[in-house]
Protein backbone atom coordinates (compact mmCIF):
# COMPACT_ATOMS: atom_id res chain seq x y z
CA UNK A 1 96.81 84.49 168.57
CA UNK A 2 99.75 83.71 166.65
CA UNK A 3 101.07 79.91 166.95
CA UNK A 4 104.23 79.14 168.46
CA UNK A 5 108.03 79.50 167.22
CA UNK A 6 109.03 75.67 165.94
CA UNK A 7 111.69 74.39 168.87
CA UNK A 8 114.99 73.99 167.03
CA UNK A 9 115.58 69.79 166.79
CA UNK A 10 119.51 69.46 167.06
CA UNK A 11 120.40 67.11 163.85
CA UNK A 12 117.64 66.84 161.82
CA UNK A 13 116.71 68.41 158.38
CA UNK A 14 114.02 68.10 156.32
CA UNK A 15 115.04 65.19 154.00
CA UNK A 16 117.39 63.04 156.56
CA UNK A 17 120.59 64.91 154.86
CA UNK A 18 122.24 67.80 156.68
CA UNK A 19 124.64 69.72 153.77
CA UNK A 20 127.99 70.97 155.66
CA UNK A 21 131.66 71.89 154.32
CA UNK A 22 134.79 73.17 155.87
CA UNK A 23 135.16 74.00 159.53
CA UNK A 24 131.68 73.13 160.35
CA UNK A 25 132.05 69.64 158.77
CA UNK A 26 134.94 68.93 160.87
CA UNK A 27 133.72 70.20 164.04
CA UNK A 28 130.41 68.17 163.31
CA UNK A 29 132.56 64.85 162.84
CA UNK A 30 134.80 65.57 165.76
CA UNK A 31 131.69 65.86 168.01
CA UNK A 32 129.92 62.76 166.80
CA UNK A 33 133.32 60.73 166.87
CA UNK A 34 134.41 61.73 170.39
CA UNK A 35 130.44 60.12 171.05
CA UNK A 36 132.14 57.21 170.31
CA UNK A 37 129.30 57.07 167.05
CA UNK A 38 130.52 56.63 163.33
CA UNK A 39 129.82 59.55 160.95
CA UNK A 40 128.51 59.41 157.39
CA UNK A 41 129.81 62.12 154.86
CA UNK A 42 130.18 62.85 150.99
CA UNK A 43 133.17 62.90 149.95
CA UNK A 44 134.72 65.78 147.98
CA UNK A 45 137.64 65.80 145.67
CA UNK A 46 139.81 63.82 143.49
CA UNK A 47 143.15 62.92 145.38
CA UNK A 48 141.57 59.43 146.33
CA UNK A 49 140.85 58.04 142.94
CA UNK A 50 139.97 55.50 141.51
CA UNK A 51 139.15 54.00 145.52
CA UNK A 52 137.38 56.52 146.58
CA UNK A 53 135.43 59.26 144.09
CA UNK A 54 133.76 62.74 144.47
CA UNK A 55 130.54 62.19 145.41
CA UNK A 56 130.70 58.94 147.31
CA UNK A 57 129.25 58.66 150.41
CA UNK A 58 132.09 57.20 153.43
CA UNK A 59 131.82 55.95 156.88
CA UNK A 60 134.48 57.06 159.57
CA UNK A 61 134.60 55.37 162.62
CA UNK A 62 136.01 57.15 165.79
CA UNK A 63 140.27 55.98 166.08
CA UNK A 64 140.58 52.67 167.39
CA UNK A 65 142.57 51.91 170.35
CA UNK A 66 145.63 50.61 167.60
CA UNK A 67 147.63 52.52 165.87
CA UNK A 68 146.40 53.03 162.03
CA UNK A 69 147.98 50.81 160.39
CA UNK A 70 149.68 51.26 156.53
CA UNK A 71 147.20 51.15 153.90
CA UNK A 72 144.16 52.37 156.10
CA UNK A 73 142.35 55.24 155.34
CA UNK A 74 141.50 57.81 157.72
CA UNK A 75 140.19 60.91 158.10
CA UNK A 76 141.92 63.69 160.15
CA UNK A 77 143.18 67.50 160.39
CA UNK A 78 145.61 68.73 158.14
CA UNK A 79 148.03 69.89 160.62
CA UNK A 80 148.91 73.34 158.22
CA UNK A 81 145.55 73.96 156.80
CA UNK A 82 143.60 72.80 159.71
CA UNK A 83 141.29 71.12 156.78
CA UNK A 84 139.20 67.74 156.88
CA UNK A 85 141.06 65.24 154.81
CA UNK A 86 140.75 61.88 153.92
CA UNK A 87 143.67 59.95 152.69
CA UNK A 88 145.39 56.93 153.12
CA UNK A 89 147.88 55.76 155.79
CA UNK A 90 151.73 55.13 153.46
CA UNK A 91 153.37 55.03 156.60
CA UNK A 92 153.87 55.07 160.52
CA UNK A 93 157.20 57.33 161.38
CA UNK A 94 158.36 58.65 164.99
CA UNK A 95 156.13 61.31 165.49
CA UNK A 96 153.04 60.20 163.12
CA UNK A 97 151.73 59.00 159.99
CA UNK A 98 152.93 59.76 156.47
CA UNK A 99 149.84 60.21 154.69
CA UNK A 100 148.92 60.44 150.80
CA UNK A 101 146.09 60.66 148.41
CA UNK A 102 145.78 57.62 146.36
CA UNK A 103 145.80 59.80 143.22
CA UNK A 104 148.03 62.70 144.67
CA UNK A 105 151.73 63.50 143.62
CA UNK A 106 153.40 64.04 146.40
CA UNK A 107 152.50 62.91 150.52
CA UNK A 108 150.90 65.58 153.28
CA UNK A 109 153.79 65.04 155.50
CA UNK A 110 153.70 63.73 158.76
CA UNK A 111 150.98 64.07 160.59
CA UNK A 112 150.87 63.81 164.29
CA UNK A 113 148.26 60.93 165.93
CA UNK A 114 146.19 63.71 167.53
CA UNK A 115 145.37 65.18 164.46
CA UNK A 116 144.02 61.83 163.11
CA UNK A 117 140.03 61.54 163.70
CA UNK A 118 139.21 58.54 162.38
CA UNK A 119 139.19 55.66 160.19
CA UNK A 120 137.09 55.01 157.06
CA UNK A 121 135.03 51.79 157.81
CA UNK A 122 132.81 52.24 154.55
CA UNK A 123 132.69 53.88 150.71
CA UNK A 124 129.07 53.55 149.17
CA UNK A 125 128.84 54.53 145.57
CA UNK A 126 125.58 54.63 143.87
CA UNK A 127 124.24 52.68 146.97
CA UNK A 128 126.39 50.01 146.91
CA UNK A 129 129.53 49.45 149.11
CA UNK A 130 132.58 49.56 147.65
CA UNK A 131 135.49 46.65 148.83
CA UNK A 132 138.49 47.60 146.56
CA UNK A 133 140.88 49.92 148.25
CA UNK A 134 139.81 48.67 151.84
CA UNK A 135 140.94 44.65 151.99
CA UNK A 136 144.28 43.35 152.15
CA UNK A 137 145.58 44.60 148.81
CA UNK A 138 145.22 48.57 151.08
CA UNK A 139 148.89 47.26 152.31
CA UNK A 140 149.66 47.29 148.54
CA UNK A 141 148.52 50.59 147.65
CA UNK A 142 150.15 51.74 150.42
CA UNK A 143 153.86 50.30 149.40
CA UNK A 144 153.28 51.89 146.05
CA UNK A 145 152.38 55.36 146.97
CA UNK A 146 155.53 55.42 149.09
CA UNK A 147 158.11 54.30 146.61
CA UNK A 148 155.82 57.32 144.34
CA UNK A 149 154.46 54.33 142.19
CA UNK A 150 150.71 54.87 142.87
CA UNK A 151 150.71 57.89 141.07
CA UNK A 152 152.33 57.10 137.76
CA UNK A 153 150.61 53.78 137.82
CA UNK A 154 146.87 55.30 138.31
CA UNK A 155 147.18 58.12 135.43
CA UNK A 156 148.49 54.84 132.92
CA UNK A 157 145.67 52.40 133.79
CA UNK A 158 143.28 55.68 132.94
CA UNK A 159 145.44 56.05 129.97
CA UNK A 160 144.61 52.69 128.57
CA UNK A 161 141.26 52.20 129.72
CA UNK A 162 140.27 55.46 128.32
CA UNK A 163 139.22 53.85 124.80
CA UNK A 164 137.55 51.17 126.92
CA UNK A 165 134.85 54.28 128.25
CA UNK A 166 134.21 55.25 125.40
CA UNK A 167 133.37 52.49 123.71
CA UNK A 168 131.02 50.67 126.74
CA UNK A 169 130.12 53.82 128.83
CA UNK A 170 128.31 52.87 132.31
């Protein structure tokens, strides 16, 4: 007599680590958020450099009852692509948030509060938290990337520690 079918276990894999992208991502972190639970991701891309880099692991926190403040990072919807982002808050307009990329050219327009999910609490890189990026100098970061100083200022600091890599590599 054959044994059995396994019962399918809602949110657990093999290994602790469920592997998700696109729409499937975001409607997983929408459902655990609205829980009122935090959700652990990997992060993907390169508009958030040097804070936060491909491949390190965050933790967003469902929205607080305040208003996002300038220099927080958050995760939400692109209202036109309907993508998960993560970027940083530049500013708070009538209507929304003007939000930008640490290491992106130009900002993703205003986006309205519904759209934005939640905040990062946490980036862990090589098992280790990160702090830069996330204390008070965010308010900083912030006041550059709206006057479109971030940018320029990133890509020169990479300029001139470039010789510095090569010569003491991690």
């Amino acid at each position: 007599m054959p044994s059995p079918p396994p019962k399918p276990c809602l949110y657990a894999v093999p290994g602790g680590v469920l592997s998700l992208s696109g729409p499937a991502l975001l409607e997983f972190l929408r459902a655990v958020l609205a829980k009122g639970a935090s959700f652990r991701f990997k992060a993907r891309g390169f508009s958030m450099l040097p804070f936060i880099q491909d491949g390190d692991v965050l933790t967003v926190s469902p929205r607080p009852a305040r208003r996002p403040q300038p220099g927080e990072v958050v995760a939400y919807c692109h209202p036109e692509t309907g993508k998960l982002v993560v970027h940083r808050v530049s500013a708070r307009r009538a209507g929304g948030y003007l939000l930008r990329g640490d290491n992106a050219p130009e900002a993703d327009g205003l986006v309205p509060p519904a759209n934005v999910l939640g905040r990062v609490d946490w980036v862990e890189r090589r098992s280790r938290r990160m702090r830069f990026g996330q204390g008070q100098e965010r308010r900083v970061i912030a006041l550059l990337a709206r006057h479109n100083l971030l940018h320029p200022l990133i890509f020169r600091a990479s300029q001139m520690l470039r010789p510095l890599k090569r010569r003491y590599p991690v």
